[in-house]
Protein backbone atom coordinates (compact mmCIF):
# COMPACT_ATOMS: atom_id res chain seq x y z
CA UNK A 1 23.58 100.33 93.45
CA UNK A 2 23.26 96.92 95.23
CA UNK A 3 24.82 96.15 98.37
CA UNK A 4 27.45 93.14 98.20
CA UNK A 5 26.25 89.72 100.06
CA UNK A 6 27.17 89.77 103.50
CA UNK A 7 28.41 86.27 104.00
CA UNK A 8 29.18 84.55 107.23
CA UNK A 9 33.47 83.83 106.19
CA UNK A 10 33.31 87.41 106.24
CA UNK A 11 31.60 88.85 109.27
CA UNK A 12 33.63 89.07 112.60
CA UNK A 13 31.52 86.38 114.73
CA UNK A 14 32.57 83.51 112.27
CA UNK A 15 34.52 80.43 113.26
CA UNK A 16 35.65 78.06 110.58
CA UNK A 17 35.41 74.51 111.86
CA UNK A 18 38.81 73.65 110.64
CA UNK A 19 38.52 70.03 111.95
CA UNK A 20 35.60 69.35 110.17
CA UNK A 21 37.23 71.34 107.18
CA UNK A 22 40.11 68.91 106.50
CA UNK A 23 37.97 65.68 106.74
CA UNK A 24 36.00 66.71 104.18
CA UNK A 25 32.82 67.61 105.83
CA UNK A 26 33.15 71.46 104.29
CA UNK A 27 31.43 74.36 106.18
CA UNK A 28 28.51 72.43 107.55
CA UNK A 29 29.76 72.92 111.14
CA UNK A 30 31.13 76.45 110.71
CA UNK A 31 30.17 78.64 114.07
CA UNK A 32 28.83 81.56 114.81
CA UNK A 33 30.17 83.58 117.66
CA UNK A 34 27.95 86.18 118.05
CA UNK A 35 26.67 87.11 121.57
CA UNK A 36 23.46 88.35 120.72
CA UNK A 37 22.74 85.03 119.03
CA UNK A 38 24.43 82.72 120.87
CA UNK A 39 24.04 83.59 124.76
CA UNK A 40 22.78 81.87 127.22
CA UNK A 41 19.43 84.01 128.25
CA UNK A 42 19.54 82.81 131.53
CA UNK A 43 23.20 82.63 132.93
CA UNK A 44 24.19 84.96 130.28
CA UNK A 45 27.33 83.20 128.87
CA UNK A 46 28.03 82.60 125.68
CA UNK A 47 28.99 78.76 124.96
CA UNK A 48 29.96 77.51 121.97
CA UNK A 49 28.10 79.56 119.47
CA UNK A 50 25.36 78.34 116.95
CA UNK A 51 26.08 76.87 113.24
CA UNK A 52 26.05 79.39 110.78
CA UNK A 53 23.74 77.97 108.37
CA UNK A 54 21.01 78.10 110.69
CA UNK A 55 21.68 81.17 112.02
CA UNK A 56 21.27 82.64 108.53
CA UNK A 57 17.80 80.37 107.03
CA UNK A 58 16.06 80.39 110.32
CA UNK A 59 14.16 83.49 112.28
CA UNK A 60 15.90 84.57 115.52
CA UNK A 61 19.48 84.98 113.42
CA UNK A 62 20.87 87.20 111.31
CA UNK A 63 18.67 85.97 108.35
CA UNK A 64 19.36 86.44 104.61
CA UNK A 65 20.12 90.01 105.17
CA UNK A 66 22.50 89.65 107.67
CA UNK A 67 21.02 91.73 110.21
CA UNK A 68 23.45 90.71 113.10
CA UNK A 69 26.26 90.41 110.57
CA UNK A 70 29.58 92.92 111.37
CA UNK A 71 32.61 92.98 109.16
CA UNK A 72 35.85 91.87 110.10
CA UNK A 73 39.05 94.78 110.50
């Protein structure tokens, strides 16, 4: 049995870009929170988070399989 698609609107780190959202720009600018991906490797801090879409097509994310990808509760 296949596992379902882990998709971004799903996982914990995600932040919808609702400005962005009602303007009619759809999920282009949706965030992704997670500190792994998205700290600082020198100070440490995490700042604003990385767009989703990249973090899923390019290495260093979570990829297509969602490696870094944790459901929501």
């Amino acid at each position: 049995m296949t596992e379902p698609v882990k998709l971004c609107k799903d996982c914990v780190w995600y932040k919808k870009s609702w400005f962005d959202h009602l303007i009619g720009s759809g999920d282009r600018y949706d965030m992704c929170l997670n500190p792994v991906l998205s700290e600082n490797l020198v100070t440490g801090k995490v700042k604003g988070g990385r767009l989703c879409y990249t973090m899923r097509l390019y290495s260093g994310g979570c990829g297509h399989d969602g490696e870094y990808w944790e459901a929501r509760k």
